[in-house]
Each structure stands twice: as structure tokens, then as C-alpha cells.
C-alpha atoms as a PDB file:
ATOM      1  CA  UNK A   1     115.366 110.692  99.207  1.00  0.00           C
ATOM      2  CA  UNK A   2     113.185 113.060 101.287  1.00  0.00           C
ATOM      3  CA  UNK A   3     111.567 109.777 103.135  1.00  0.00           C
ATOM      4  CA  UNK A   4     114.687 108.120 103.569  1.00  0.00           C
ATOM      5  CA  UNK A   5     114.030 106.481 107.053  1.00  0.00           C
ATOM      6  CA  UNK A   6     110.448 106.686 107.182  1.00  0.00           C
ATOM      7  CA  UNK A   7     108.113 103.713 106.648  1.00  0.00           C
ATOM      8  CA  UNK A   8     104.570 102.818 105.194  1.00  0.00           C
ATOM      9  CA  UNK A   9     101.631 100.892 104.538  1.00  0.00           C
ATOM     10  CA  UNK A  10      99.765 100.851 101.053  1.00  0.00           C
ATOM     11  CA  UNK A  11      97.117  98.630 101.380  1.00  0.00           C
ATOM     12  CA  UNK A  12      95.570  97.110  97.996  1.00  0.00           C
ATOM     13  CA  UNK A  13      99.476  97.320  96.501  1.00  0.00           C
ATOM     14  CA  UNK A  14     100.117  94.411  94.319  1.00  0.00           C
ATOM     15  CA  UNK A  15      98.876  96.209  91.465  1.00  0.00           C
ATOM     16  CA  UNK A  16      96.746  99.094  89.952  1.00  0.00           C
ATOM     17  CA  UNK A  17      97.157 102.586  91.261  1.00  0.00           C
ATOM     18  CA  UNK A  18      98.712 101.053  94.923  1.00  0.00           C
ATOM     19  CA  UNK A  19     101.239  99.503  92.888  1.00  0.00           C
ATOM     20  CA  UNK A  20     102.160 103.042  91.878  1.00  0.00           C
ATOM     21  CA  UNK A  21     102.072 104.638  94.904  1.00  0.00           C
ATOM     22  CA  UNK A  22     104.393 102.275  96.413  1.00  0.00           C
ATOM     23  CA  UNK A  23     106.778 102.831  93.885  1.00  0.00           C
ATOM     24  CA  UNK A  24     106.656 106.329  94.144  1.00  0.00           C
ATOM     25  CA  UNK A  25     107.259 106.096  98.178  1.00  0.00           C
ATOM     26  CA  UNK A  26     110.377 103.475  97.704  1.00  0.00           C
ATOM     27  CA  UNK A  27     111.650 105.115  94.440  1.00  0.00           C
ATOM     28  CA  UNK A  28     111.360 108.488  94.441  1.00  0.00           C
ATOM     29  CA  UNK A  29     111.319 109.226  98.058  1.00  0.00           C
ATOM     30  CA  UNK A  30     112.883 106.480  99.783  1.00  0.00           C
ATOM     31  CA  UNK A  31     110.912 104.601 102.083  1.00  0.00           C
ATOM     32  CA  UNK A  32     110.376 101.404 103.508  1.00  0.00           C
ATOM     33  CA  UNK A  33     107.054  99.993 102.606  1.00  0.00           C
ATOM     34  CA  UNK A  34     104.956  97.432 103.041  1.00  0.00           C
ATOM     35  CA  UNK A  35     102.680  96.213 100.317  1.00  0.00           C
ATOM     36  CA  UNK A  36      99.753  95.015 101.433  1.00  0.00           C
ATOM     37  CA  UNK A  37      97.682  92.104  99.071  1.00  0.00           C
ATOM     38  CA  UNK A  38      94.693  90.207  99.102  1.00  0.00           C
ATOM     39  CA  UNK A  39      94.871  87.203  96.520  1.00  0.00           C
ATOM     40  CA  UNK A  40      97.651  88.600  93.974  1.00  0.00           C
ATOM     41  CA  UNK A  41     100.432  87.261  95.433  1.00  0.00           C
ATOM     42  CA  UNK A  42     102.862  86.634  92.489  1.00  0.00           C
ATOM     43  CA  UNK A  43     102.198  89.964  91.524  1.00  0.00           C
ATOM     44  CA  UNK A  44     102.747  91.598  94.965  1.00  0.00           C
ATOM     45  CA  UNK A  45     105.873  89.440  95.107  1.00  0.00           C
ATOM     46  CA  UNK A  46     107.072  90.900  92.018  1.00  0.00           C
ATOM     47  CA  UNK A  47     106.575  94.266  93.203  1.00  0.00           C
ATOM     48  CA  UNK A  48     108.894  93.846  95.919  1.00  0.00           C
ATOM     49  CA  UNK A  49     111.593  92.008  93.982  1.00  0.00           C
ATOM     50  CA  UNK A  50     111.248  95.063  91.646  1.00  0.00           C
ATOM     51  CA  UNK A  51     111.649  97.281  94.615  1.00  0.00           C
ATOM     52  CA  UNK A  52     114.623  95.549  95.747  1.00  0.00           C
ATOM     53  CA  UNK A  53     116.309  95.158  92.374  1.00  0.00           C
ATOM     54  CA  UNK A  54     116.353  99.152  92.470  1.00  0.00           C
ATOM     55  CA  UNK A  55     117.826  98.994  95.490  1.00  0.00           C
ATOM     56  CA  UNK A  56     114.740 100.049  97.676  1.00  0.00           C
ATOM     57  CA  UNK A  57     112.846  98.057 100.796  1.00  0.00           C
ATOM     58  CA  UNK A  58     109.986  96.575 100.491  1.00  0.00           C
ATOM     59  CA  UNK A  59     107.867  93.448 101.815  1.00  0.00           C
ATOM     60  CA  UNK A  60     104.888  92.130 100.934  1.00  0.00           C
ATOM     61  CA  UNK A  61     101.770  91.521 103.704  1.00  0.00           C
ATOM     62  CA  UNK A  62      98.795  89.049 102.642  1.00  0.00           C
ATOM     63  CA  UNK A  63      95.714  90.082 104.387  1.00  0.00           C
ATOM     64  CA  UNK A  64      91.552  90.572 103.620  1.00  0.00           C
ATOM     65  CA  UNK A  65      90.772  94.051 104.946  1.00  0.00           C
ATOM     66  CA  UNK A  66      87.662  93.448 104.767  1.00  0.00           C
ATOM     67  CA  UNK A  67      87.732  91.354 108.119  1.00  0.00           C
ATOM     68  CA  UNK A  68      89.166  92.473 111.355  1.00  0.00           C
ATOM     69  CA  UNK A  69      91.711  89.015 111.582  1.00  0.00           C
ATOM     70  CA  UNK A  70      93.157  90.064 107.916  1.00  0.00           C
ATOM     71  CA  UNK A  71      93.642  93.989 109.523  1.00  0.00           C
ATOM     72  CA  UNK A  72      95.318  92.755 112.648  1.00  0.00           C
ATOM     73  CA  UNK A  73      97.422  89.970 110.911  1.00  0.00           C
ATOM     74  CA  UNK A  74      98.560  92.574 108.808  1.00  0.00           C
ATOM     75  CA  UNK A  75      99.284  95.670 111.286  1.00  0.00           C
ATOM     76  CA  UNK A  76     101.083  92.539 113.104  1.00  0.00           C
ATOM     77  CA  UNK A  77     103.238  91.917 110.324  1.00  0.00           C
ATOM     78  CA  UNK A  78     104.114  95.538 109.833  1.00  0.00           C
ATOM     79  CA  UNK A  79     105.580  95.196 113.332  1.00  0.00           C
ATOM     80  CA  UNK A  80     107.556  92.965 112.884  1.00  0.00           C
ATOM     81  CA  UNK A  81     108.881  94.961 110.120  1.00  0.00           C
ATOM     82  CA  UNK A  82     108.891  98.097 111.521  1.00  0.00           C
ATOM     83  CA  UNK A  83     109.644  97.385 115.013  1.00  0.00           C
ATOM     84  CA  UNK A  84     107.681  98.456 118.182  1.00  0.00           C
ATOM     85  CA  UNK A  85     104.942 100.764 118.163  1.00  0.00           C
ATOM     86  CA  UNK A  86     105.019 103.970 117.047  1.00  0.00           C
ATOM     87  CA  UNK A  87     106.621 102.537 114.201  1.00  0.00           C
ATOM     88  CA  UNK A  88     104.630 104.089 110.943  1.00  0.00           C
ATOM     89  CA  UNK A  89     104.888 107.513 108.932  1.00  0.00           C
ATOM     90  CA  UNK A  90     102.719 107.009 106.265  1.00  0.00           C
ATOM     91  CA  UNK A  91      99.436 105.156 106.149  1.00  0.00           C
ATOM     92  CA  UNK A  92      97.794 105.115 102.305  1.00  0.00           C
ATOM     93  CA  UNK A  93      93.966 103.445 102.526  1.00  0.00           C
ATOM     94  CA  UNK A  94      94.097 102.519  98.715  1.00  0.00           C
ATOM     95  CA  UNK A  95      92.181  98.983  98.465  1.00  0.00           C
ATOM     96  CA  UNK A  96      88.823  99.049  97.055  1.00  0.00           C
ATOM     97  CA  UNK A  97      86.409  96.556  95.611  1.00  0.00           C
ATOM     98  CA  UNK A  98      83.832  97.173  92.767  1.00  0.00           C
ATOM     99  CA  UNK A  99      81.692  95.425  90.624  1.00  0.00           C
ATOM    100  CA  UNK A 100      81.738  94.161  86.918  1.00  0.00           C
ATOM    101  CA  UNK A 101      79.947  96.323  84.670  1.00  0.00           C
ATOM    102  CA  UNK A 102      76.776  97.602  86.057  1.00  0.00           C
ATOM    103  CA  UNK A 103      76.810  94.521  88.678  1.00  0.00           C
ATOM    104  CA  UNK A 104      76.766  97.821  91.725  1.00  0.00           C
ATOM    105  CA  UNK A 105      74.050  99.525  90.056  1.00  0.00           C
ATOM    106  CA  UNK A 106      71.463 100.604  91.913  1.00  0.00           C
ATOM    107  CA  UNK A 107      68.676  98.356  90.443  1.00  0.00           C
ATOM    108  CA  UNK A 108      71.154  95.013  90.020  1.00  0.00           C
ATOM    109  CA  UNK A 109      73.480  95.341  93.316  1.00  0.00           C
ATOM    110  CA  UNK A 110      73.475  91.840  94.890  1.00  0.00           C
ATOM    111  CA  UNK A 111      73.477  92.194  98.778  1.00  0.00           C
ATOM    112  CA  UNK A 112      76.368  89.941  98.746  1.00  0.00           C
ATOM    113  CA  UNK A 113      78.630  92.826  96.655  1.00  0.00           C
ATOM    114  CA  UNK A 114      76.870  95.624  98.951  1.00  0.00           C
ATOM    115  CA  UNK A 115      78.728  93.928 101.933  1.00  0.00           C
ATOM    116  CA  UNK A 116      81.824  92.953 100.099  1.00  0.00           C
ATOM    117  CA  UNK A 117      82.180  96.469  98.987  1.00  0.00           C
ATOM    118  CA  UNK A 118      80.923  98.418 102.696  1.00  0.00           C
ATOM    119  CA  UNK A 119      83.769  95.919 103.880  1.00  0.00           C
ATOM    120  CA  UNK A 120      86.522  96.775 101.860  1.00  0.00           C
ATOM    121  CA  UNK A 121      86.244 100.283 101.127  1.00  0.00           C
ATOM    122  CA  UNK A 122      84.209 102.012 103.961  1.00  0.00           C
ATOM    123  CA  UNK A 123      84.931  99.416 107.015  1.00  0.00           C
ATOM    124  CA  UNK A 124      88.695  98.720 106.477  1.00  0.00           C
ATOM    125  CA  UNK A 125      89.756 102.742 106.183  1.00  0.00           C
ATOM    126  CA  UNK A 126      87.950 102.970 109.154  1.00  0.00           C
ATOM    127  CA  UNK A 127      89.683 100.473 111.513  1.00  0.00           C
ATOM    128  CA  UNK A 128      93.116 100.408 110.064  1.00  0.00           C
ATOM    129  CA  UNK A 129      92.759 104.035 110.615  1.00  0.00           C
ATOM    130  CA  UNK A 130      92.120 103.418 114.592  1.00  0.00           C
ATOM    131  CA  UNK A 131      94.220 100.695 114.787  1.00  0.00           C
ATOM    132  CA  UNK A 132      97.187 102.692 113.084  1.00  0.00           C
ATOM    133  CA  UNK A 133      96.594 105.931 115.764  1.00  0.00           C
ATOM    134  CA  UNK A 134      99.005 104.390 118.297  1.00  0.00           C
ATOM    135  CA  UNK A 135     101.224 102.876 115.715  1.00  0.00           C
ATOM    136  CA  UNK A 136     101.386 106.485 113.614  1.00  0.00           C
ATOM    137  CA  UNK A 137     104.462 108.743 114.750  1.00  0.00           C
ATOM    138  CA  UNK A 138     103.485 112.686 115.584  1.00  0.00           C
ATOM    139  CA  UNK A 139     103.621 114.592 111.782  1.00  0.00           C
ATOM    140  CA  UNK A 140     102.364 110.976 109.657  1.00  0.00           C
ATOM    141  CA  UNK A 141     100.268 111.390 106.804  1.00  0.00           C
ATOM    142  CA  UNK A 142      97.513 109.173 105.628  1.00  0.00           C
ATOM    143  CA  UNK A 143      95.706 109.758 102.665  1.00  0.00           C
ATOM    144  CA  UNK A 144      92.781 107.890 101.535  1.00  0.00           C
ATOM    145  CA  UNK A 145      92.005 106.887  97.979  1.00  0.00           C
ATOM    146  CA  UNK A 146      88.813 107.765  96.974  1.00  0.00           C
ATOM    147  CA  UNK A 147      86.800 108.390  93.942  1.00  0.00           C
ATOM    148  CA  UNK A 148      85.682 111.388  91.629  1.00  0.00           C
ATOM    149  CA  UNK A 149      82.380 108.802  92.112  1.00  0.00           C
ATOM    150  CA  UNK A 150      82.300 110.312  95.878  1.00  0.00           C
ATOM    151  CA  UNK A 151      80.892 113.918  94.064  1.00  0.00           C
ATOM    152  CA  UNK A 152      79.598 112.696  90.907  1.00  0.00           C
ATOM    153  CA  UNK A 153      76.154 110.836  90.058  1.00  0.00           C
ATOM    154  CA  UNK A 154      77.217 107.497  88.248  1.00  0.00           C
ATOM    155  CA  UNK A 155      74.171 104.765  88.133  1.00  0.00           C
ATOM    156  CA  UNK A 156      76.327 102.304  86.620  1.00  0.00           C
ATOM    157  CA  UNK A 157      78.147 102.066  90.128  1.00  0.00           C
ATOM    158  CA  UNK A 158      76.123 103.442  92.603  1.00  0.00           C
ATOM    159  CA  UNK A 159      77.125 101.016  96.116  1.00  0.00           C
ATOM    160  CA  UNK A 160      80.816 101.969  94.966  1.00  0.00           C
ATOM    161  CA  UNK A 161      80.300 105.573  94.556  1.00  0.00           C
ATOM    162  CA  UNK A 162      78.639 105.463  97.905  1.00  0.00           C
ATOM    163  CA  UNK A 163      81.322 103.940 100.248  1.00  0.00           C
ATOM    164  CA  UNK A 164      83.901 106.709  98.533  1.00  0.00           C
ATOM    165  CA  UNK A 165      81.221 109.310  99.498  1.00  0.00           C
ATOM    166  CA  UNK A 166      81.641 107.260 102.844  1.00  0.00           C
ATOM    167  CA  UNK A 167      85.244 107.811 102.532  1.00  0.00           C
ATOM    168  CA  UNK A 168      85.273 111.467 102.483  1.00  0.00           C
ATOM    169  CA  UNK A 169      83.482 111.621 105.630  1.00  0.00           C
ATOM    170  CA  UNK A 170      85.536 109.582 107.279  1.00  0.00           C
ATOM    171  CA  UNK A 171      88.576 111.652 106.239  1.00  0.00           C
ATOM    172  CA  UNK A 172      87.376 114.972 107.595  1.00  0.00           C
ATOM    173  CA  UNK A 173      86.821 113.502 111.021  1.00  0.00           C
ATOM    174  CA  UNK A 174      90.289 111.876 111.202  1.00  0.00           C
ATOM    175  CA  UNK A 175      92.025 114.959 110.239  1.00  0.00           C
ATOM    176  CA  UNK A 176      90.224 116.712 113.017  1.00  0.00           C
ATOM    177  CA  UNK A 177      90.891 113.257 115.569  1.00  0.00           C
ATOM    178  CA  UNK A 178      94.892 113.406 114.202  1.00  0.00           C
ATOM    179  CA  UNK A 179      95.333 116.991 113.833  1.00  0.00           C
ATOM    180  CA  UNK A 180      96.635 117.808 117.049  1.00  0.00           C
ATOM    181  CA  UNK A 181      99.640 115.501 116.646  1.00  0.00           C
ATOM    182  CA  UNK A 182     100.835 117.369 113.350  1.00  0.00           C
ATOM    183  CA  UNK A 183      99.371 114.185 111.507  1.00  0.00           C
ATOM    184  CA  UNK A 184      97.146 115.082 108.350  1.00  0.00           C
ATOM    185  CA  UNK A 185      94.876 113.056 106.837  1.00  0.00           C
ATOM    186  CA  UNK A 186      93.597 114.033 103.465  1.00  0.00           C
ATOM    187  CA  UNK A 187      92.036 111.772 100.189  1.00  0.00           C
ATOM    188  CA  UNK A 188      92.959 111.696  96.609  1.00  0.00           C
ATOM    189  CA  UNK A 189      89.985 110.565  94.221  1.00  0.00           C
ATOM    190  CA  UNK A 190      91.244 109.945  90.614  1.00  0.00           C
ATOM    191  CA  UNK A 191      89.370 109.796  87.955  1.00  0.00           C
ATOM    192  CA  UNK A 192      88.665 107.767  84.680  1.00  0.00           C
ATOM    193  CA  UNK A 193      92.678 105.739  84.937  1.00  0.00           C
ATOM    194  CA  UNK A 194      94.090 102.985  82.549  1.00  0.00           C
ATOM    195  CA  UNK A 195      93.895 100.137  85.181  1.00  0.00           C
ATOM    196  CA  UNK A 196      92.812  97.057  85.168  1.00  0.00           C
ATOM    197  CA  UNK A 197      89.899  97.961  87.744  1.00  0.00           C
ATOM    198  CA  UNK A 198      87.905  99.701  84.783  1.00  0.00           C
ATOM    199  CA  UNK A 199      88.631  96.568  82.380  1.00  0.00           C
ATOM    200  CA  UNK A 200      85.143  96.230  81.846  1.00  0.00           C
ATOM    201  CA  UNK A 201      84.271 100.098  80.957  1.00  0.00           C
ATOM    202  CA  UNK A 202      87.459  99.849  78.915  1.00  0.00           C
ATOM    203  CA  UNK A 203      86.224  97.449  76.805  1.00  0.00           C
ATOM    204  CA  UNK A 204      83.322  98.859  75.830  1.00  0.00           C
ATOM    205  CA  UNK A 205      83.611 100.023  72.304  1.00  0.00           C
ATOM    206  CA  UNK A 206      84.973 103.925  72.472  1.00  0.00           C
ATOM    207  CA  UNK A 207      84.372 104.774  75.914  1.00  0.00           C
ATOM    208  CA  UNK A 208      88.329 105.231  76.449  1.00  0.00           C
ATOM    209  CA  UNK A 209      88.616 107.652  73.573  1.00  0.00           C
ATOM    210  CA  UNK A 210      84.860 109.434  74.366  1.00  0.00           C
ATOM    211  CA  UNK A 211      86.029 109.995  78.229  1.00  0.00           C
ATOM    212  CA  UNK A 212      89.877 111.003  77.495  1.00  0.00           C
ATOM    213  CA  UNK A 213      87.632 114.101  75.443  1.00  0.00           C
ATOM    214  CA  UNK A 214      86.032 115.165  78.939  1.00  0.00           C
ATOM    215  CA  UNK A 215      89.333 115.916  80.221  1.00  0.00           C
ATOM    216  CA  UNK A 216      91.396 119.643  79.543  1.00  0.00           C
ATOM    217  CA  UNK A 217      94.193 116.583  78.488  1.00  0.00           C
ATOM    218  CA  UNK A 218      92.770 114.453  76.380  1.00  0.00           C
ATOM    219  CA  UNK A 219      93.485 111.246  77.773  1.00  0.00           C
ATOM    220  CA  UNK A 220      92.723 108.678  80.538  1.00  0.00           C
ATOM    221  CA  UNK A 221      94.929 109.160  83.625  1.00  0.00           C
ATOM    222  CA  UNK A 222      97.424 106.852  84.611  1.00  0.00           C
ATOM    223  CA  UNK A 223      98.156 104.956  88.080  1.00  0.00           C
ATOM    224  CA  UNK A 224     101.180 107.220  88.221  1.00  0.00           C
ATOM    225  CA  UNK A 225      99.258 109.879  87.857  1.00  0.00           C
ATOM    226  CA  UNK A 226      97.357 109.547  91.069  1.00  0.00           C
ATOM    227  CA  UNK A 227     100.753 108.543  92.361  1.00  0.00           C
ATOM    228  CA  UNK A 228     102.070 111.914  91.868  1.00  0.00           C
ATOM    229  CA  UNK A 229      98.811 113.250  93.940  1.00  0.00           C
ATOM    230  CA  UNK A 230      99.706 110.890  96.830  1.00  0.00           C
ATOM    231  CA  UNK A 231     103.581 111.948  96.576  1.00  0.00           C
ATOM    232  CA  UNK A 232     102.661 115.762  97.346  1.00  0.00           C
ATOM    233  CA  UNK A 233     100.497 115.205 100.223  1.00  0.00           C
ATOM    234  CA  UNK A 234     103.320 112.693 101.998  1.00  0.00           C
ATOM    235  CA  UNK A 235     106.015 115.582 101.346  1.00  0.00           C
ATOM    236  CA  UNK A 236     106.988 117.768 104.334  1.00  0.00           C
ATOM    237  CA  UNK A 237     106.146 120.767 102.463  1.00  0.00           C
ATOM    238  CA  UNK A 238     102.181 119.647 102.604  1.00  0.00           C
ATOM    239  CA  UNK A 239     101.936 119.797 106.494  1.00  0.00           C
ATOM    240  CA  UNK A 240      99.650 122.160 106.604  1.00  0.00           C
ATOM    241  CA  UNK A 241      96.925 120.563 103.857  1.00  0.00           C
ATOM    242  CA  UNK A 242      94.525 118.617 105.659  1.00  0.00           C
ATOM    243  CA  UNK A 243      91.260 117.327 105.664  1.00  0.00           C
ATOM    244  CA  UNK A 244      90.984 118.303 102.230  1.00  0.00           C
ATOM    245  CA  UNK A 245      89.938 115.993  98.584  1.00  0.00           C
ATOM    246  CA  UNK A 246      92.040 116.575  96.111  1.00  0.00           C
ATOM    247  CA  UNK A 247      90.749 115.649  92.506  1.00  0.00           C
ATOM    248  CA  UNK A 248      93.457 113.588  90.623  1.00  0.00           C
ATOM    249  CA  UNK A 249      90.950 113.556  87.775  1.00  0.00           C
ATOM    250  CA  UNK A 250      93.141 115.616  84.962  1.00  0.00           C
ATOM    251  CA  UNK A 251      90.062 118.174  84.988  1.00  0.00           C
ATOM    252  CA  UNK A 252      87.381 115.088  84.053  1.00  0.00           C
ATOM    253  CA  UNK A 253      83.761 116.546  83.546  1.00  0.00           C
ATOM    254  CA  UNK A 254      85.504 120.182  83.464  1.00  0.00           C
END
């Protein structure tokens, strides 16, 4: 349990990729966690009575990142949790919003999604990231969850590629703001994975079996998968990989 004692914060968690990541952190490594939700509450509950049933410690934390009140609310939840400030090890930016089908294309992007996504994925990173600085004990680790859409021309989802572009910046500067305190900060972006955030691509009549052929492995990735990316860069061992983007892609477009 090379964790054991140490606590974090996966926000987006109740399902999905942050479902597996949180898993991974209680699980494997022995953590305390907190899994952070926006409106999937049964399923975020059921996470934690998984996590307990194993034997592990884990509590769930409603809150919109997309607004300042649902950051602080949850940040003041975590203290509770946690105890008094510093009072976090691990800080995982995983919540993201996208659109339905080609809904965050370039030519049919509603301003209303534009927001909803700047919000979520480029605004909350940002501020739970400086509100989490004081809270953050020296050697943390926060990775960011990103996109292979941050590199990669994709019309079909344009405003979403654009805030994980977003994302990268952001993660250089903070491993240069949080480097001094033996904290890293680096970002995973998966790929093409098996979740229910690419229901509607999955759908579509052999795009699963036509993408699993652009990867070296033949298949979609899984949310453990990315898990297992997010794992490395928490262990001890990975102190001195910062500011860096690792692909979690299994080799897509290779």
C-alpha cells in the first residue's frame, strides 16, 4: 500500500475513467479519497460503498466545478475529511464536459456548451489548482486529465479539443509554480476508451472496431487503462517527471 496514509481528490469520480482512478488510489495503493460528483449521486455513492466493502476509505463530495461556490463547497468538504490545511497529497483534475455527437463542432457549437465546457474543463483545473496550493503537502502530485484531442485535429469536437489544448498549458506553468516544493504536476490524455463519454461515437455503426485498428493493440482503451497512467505518475518513484503529457492512447494514430 505505497499511499497508505496519504489522501486525494478525483474530481469527476462517480464514474468513467475517475471512477478508475479512484479505485486504483484506494485499491491498489491505499489512499483515502474523496470522490468528487456533479449529478450522479447513486453512482458516486456506490463507488464508495464499493470502496469500503474492500476495506478502503472513501467519501463522496457533490459539487459543480464549473462555479467557484461548487469548488469551495467541495475543497470545504475535503477538510473536513482531511483535517486542517495542508491536508492533500494527490490532486487528479479529471472532470470534463463534451458535447453529443458533433454538438462542439466548430460550425454547430452553441455558445451555451462553449461556456459549459471553458467552465468545466479549462476554468475548474485552474482554480482548484490555486485553491489546492496551500492545501497540497511539499512532494503532492496532481495530474490533469486531458485529451489526445489537445495534439490532434478533430472537427467533430473542436471547443472540447480546445480547453484540453488549454489544459496542457496550464499544466506546464503549474509544474514550474509547484516545482520548488517537490510537487509535480503532469497530464495524462487517453485516447479513444470504452466509456460512456464516447456513447455517441460508439454507436455509430463500426467506428469501435475501425479505431481499435489505429492502435499497435487493436482495441479501444479502457478507464483502467488511463488508470494505470495516473498510478505511475502518483508513485514515489515518478518524482522527478514533471510538466510532461503522457499519451495513454495505446499508440492511437501511430
Amino acid at each position: 500500500m505505497e499511499l497508505g496514509g496519504k489522501t486525494a481528490l478525483v474530481t469527476g469520480a462517480s464514474r468513467g475513467i475517475g471512477a478508475a482512478i479512484a479505485r486504483r488510489l484506494v485499491g491498489y495503493a491505499g489512499a483515502h479519497v474523496a470522490v468528487n460528483y456533479a449529478g450522479s449521486q447513486p453512482a458516486a455513492e456506490a463507488l464508495v460503498a464499493e470502496i469500503a466493502a474492500a476495506g478502503g476509505r472513501a467519501f463522496a463530495v457533490r459539487a459543480d466545478v464549473g462555479t467557484m461556490a461548487g469548488i469551495e463547497s467541495m475543497l470545504a468538504a475535503c477538510d473536513d475529511a482531511f483535517g486542517g490545511a495542508p491536508n492533500l497529497d494527490i490532486l487528479v483534475n479529471n472532470a470534463g464536459v463534451g458535447g453529443e455527437g458533433d454538438t462542439g463542432s466548430l460550425t454547430k457549437c452553441s455558445e451555451e456548451l462553449f461556456d459549459r465546457m471553458i467552465a468545466v474543463n479549462q476554468k475548474a483545473p485552474h482554480f482548484i489548482t490555486q485553491l489546492c496550493l496551500p492545501r497540497l503537502r511539499d512532494k503532492g502530485r496532481i495530474v490533469n486529465i486531458g485529451s489526445l484531442g489537445g495534439r490532434s485535429a478533430l472537427p467533430p469536437f473542436a471547443a472540447y479539443a480546445a480547453t484540453k489544448r488549454a489544459l496542457q498549458s496550464l499544466t506546464l506553468s503549474t509544474a514550474v509554480v509547484v516545482g520548488p516544493r517537490g510537487i509535480t504536476c503532469n497530464l495524462v490524455a487517453p485516447g479513444a476508451v470504452d466509456t460512456e463519454f464516447n456513447k455517441t461515437l460508439a454507436e455509430k455503426p463500426g467506428w469501435a472496431e475501425a479505431t481499435a485498428k489505429l492502435t499497435p493493440m487493436k482495441r479501444l482503451g479502457v478507464p483502467e487503462d488511463i488508470a494505470g497512467a495516473v498510478m505511475m505518475l502518483c508513485r514515489d518513484e515518478a518524482h522527478w517527471v514533471t510538466g510532461q503529457i503522457v499519451e495513454a492512447s495505446g499508440g492511437l494514430f501511430l
